[in-house]
C-alpha atoms as a PDB file:
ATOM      1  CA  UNK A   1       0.000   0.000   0.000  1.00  0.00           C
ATOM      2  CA  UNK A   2       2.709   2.250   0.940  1.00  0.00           C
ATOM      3  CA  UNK A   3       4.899   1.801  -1.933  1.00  0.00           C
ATOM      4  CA  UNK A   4       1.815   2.077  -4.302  1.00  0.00           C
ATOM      5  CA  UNK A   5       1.784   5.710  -2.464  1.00  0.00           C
ATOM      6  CA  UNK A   6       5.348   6.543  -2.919  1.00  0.00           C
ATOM      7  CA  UNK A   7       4.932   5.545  -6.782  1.00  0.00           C
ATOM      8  CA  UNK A   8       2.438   7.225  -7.528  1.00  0.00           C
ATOM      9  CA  UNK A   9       3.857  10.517  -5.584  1.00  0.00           C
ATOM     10  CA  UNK A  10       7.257   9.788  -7.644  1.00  0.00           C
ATOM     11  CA  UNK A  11       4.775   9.456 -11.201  1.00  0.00           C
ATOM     12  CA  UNK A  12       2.893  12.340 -10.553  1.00  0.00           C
ATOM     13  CA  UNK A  13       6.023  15.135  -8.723  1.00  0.00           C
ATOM     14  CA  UNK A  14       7.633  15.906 -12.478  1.00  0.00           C
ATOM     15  CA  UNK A  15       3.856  17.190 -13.249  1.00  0.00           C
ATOM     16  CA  UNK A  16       3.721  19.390 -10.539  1.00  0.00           C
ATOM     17  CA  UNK A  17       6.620  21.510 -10.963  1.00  0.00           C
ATOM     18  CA  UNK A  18       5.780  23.650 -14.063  1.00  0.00           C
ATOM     19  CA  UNK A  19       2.472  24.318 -11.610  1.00  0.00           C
ATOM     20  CA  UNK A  20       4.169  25.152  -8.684  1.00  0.00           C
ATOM     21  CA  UNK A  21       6.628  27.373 -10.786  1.00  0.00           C
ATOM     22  CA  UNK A  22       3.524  29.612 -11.766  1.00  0.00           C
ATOM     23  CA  UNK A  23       1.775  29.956  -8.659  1.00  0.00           C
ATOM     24  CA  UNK A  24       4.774  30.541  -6.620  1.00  0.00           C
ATOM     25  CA  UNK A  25       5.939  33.714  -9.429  1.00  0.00           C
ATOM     26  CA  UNK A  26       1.894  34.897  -8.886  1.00  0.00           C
ATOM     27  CA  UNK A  27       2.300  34.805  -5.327  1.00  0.00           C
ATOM     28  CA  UNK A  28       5.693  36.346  -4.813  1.00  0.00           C
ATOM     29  CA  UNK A  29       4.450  39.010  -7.627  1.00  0.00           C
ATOM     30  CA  UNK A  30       1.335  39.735  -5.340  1.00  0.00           C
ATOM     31  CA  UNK A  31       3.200  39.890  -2.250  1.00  0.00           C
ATOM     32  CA  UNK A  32       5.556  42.260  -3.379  1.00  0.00           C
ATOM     33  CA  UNK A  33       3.057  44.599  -5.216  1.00  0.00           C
ATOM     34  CA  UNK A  34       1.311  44.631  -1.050  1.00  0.00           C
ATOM     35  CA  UNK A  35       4.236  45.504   0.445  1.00  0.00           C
ATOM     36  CA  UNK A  36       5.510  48.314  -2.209  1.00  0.00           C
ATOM     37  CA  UNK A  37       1.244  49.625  -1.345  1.00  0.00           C
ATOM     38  CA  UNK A  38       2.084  49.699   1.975  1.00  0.00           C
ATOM     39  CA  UNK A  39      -0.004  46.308   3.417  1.00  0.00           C
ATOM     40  CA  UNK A  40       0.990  44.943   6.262  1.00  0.00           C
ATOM     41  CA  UNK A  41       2.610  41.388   5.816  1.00  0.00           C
ATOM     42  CA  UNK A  42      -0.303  39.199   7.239  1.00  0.00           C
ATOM     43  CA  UNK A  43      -2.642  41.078   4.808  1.00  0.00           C
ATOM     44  CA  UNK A  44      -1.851  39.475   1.040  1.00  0.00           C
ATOM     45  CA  UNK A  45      -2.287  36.008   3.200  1.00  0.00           C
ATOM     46  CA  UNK A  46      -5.374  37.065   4.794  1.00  0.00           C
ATOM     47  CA  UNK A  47      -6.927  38.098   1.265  1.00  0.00           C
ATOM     48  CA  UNK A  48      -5.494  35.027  -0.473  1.00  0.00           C
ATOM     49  CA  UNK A  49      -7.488  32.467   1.864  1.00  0.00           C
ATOM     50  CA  UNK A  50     -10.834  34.833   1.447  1.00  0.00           C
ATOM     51  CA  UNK A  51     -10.538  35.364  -2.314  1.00  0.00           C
ATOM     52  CA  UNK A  52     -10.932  32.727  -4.204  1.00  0.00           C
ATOM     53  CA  UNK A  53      -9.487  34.358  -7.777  1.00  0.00           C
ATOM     54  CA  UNK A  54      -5.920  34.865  -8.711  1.00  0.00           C
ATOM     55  CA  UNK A  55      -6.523  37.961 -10.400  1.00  0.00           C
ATOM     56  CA  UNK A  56      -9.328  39.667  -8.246  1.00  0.00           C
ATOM     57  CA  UNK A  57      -6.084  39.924  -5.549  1.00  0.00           C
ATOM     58  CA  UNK A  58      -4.303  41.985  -8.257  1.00  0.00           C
ATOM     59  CA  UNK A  59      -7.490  44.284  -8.759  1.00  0.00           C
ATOM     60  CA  UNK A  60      -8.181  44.075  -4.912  1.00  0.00           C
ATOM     61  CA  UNK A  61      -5.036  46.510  -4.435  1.00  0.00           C
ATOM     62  CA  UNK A  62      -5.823  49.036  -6.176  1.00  0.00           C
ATOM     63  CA  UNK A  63      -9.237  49.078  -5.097  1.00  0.00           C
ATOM     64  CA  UNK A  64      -8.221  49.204  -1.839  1.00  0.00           C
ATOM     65  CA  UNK A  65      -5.818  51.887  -2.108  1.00  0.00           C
ATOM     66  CA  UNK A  66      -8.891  54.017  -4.155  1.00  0.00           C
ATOM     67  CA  UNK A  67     -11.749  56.012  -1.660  1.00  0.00           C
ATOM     68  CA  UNK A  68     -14.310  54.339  -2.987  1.00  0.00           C
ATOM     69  CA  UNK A  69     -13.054  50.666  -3.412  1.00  0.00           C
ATOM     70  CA  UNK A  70     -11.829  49.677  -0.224  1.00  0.00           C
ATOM     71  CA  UNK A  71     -15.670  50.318   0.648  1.00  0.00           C
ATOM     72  CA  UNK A  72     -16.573  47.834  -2.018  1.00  0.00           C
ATOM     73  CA  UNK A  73     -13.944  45.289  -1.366  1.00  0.00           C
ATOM     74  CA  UNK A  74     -14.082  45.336   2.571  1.00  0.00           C
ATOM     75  CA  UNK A  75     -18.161  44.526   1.551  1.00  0.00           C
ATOM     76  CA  UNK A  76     -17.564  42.156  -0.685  1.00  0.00           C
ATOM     77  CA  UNK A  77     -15.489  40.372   1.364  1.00  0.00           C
ATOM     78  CA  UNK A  78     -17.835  40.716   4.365  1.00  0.00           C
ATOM     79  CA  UNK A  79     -20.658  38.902   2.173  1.00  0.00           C
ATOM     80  CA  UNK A  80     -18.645  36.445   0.656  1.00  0.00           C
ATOM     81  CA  UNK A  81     -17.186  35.484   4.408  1.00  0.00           C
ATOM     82  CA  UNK A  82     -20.876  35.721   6.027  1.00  0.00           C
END
């Protein structure tokens, strides 16, 4: 059972890397474009497990950072979390 694990695991890991490659360039790309806003650190995690949608974080920012759309996104998230 365990080796049938491990096998599959060893099949499967050369599949994964191109995917991990591009998610871990998004997130590093949307943690960096927080902290140059001035976000705290916690706050690009905090967003990423609310928001389901790579590129709604992107658009988040700047929505945040507008008068108007940090109203919008903090109710958004408030009725997508309730």
């Amino acid at each position: 059972m365990r080796n049938s694990k491990l096998a599959a695991l060893r099949a499967a890991f050369p599949y994964t890397v191109p995917i991990f490659a591009g998610f871990w360039f998004l997130a590093m790309a949307y943690g960096i474009q927080m902290s140059t806003s001035g976000f705290a650190f916690w706050y690009p995690m905090v967003m990423s497990a609310v928001i389901y949608g790579g590129s709604l974080e992107f658009v988040a920012v700047s929505m945040l950072l507008s008068i108007a759309g940090g109203t919008i996104v903090y109710m958004i998230l408030i009725r997508v979390v309730f």
